[in-house]
Protein backbone atom coordinates (compact mmCIF):
# COMPACT_ATOMS: atom_id res chain seq x y z
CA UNK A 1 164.48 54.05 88.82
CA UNK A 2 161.32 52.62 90.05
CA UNK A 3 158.37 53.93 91.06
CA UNK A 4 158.05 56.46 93.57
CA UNK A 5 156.21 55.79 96.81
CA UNK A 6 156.86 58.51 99.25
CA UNK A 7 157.48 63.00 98.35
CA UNK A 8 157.85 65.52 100.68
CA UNK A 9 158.76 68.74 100.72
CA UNK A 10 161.04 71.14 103.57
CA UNK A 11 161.32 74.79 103.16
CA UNK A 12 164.17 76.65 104.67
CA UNK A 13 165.41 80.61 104.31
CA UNK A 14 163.73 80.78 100.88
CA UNK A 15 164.60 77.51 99.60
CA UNK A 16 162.83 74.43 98.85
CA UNK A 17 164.33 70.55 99.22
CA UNK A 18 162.00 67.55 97.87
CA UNK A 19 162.65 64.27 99.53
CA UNK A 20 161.96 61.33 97.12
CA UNK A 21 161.64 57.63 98.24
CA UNK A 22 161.92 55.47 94.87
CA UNK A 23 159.56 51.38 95.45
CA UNK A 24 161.77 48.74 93.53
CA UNK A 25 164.66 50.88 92.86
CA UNK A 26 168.07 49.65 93.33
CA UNK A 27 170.00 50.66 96.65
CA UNK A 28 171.96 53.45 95.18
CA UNK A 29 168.61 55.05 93.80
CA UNK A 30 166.14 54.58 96.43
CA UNK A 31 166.02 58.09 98.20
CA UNK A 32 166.13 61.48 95.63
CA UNK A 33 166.48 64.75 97.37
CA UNK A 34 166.61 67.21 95.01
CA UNK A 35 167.22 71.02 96.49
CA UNK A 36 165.66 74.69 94.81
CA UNK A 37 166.98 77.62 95.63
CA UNK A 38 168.28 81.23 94.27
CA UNK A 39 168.09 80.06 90.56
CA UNK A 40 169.60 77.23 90.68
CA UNK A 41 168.48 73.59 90.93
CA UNK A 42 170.66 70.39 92.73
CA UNK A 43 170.04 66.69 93.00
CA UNK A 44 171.56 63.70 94.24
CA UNK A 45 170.57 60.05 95.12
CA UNK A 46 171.79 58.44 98.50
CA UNK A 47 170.79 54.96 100.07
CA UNK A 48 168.16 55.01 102.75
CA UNK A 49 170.72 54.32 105.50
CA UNK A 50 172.20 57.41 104.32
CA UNK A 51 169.27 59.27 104.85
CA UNK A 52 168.77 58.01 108.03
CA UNK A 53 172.22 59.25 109.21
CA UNK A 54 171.75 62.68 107.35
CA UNK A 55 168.41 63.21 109.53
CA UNK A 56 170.48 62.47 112.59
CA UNK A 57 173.21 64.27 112.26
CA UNK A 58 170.87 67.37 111.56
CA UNK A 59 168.97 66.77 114.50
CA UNK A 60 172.19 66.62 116.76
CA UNK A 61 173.56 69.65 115.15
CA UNK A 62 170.36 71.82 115.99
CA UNK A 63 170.92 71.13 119.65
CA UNK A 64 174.61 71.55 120.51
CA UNK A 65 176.72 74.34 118.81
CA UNK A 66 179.55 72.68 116.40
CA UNK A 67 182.78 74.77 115.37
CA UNK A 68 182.75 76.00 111.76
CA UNK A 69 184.84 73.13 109.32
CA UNK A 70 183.61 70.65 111.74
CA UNK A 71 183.16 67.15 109.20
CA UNK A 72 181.01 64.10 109.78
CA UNK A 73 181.58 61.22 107.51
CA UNK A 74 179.54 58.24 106.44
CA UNK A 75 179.67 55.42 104.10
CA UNK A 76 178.43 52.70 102.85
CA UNK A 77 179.04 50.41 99.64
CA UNK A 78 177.19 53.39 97.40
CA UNK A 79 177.85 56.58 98.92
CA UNK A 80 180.47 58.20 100.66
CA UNK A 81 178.06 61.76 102.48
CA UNK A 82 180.95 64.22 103.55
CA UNK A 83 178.92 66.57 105.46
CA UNK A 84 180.81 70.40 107.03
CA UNK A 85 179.48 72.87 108.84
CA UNK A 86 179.75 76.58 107.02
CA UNK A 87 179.03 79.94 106.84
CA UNK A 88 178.53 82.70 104.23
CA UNK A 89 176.84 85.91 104.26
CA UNK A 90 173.58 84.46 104.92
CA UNK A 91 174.27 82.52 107.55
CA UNK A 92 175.32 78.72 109.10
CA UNK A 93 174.92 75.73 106.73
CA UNK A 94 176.05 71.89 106.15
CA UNK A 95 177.72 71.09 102.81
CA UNK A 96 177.14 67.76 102.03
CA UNK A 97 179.30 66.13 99.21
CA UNK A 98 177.61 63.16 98.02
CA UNK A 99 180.43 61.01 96.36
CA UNK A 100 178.93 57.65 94.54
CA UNK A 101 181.28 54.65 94.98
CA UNK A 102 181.07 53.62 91.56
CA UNK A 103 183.80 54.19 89.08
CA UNK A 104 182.82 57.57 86.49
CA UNK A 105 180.16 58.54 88.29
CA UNK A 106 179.53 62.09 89.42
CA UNK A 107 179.19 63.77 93.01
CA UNK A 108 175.86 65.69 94.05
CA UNK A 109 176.33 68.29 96.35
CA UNK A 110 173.56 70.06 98.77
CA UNK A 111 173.98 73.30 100.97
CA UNK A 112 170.94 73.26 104.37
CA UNK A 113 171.10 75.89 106.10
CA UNK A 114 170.41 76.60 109.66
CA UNK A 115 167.35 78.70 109.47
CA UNK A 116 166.64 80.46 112.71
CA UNK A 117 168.38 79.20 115.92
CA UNK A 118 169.16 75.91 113.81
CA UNK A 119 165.47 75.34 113.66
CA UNK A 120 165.65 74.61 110.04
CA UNK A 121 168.12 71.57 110.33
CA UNK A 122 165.78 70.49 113.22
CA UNK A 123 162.79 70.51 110.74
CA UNK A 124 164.77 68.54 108.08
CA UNK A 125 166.08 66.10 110.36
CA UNK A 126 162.97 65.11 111.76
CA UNK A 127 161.47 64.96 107.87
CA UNK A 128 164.13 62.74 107.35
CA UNK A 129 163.74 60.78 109.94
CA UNK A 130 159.53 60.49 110.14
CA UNK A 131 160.00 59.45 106.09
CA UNK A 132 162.46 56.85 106.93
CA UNK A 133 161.96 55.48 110.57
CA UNK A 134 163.86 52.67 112.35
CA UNK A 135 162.20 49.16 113.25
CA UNK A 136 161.07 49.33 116.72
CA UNK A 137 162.36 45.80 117.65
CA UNK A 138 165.68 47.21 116.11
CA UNK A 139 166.33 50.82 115.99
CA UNK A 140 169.57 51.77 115.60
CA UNK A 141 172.04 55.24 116.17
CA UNK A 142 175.64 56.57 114.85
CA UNK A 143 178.34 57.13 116.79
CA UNK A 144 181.23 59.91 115.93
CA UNK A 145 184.72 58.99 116.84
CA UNK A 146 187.45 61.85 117.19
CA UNK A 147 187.84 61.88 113.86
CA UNK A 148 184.39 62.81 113.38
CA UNK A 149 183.92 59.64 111.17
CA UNK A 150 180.25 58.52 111.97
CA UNK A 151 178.96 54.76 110.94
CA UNK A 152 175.83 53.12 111.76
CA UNK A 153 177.28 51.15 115.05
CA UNK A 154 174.54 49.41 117.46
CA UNK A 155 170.97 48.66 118.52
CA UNK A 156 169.09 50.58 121.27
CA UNK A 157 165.61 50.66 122.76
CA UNK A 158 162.97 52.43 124.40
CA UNK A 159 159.95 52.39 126.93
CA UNK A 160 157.81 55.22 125.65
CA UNK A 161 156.46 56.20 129.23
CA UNK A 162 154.92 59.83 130.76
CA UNK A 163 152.95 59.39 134.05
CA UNK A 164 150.00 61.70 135.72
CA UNK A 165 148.03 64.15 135.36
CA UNK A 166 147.23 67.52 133.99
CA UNK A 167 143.59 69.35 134.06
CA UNK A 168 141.90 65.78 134.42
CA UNK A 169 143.40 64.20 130.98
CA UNK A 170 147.34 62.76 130.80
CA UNK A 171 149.07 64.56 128.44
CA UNK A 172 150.97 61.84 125.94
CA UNK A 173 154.01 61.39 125.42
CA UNK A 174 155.20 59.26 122.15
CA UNK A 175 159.13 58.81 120.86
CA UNK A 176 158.21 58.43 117.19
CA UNK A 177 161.52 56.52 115.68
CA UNK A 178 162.98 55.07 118.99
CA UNK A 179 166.31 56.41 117.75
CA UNK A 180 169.34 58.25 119.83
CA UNK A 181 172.09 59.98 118.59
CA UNK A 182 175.30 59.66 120.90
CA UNK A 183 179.52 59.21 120.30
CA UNK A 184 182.12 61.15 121.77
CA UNK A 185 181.91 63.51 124.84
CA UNK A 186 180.61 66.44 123.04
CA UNK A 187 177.52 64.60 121.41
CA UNK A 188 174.87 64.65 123.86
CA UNK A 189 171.50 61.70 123.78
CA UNK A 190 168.83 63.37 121.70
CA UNK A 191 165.04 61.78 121.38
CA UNK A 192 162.28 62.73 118.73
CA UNK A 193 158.94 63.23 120.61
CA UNK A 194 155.42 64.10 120.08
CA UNK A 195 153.75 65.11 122.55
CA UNK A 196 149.61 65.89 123.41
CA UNK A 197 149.25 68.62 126.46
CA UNK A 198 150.91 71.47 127.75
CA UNK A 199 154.35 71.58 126.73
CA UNK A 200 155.82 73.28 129.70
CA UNK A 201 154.20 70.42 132.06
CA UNK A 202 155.55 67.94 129.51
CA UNK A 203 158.93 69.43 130.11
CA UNK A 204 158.81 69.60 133.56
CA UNK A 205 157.60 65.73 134.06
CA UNK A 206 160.44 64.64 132.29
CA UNK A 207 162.95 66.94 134.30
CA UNK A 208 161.24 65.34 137.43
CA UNK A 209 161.87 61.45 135.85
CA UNK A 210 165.28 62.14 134.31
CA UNK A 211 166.70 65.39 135.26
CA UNK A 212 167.71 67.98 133.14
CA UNK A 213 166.62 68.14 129.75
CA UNK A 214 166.16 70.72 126.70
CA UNK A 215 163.59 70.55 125.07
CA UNK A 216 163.81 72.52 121.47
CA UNK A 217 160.15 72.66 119.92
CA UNK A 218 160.89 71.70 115.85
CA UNK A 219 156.62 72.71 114.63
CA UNK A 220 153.88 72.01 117.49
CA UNK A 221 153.53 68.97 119.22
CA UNK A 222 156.14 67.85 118.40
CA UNK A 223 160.13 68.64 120.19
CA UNK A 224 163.29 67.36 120.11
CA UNK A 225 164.68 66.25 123.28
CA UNK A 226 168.13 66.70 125.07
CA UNK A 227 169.59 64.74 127.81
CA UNK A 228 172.85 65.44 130.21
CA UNK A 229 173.83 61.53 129.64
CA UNK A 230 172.47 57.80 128.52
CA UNK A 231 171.60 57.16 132.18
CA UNK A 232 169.12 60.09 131.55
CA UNK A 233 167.82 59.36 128.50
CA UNK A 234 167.07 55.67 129.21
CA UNK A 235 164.90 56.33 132.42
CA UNK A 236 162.16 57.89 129.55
């Protein structure tokens, strides 16, 4: 393990999840999360691509309703993250089996729940995604087949862009990791934003440039974003 550069914490329905980035680690050891909760402690390593997927596949679960046993798969030559939607007596969550490649070694497993109207996926999506951000030349999104099998698949960019005016200052606008989330016909194009101003005039400029959108408010100033199509999204 090497030294570790980056720790932050999420806190959802009375537990706690620390996200660890390891500096000169190997692949397999370079993000730690490592989750608190009703007595009982649970770790696991995953690559940083891994965590990249894991933070969008929360964020596109917090916006469109998924069946319970719904499974998203990814891999990579470390990890295989088996992530299903469930539900107990407290409520929605994702199980994620974390299943090393490597011969002997053992599985980590991690239960995140929804928190209220899925705003607790939202919140540790976007943690996931702020700690480990996409190149801006390059940023990249999954796609899920009908098999529900997601891999990293191809590049994508944006024009961060929000025009006027609103009480004599122009309220800003800015898509913090350039990434989208998109696949099969029930995944819908979802942007991270932050935004400076009036939310509701925010929202409402964007409707007028793109058309419908939802726009789901993860802590303030900042919102996910939720477009009808690609053609939608990619007039932002």
């Amino acid at each position: 393990m090497g030294d570790r550069r980056v720790c932050d914490f999420v806190y959802i329905e009375g537990k706690s999840f620390e996200i660890e980035q390891w500096r000169n680690a190997r692949l397999e050891e370079e993000v730690g999360i490592i989750e608190r909760g009703r007595g009982r402690v649970f770790h696991c390593n995953i690559t940083v691509a891994g965590a990249k997927w894991l933070g969008k596949l929360l964020c596109q679960i917090s916006v469109n309703s998924m069946a319970i046993g719904t499974t998203f798969i990814y891999e990579d030559r470390h990890f295989k993250i088996k992530s299903t939607l469930r539900s107990n007596e407290w409520g929605s969550f994702v199980h994620c089996l974390i299943s090393p490649s490597l011969k002997g070694s053992r599985s980590g497993c991690l239960c995140l729940p929804s928190g209220v109207n899925q705003e607790g996926w939202a919140m540790f999506g976007e943690k996931l995604r702020a700690i480990f951000p996409s190149k801006k030349s390059a940023p990249k999104f999954f796609s899920t087949h009908q098999s529900h099998d997601a891999t990293i698949k191809k590049n994508v960019s944006f024009v961060e862009a929000c025009v006027g005016s609103h009480g004599g200052r122009n309220p800003l606008l800015t898509i913090r990791s350039g990434q989208s989330v998109t696949g099969a016909t029930w995944w819908l194009p979802v942007i991270l934003c932050h935004y400076d101003g009036d939310k509701h005039w925010v929202r409402d400029k964007i409707r007028y440039a793109c058309g419908e959108v939802t726009m789901k408010i993860t802590q303030e100033s900042e919102a996910i974003l939720v477009f009808q199509d690609e053609k939608a999204k990619d007039k932002l």
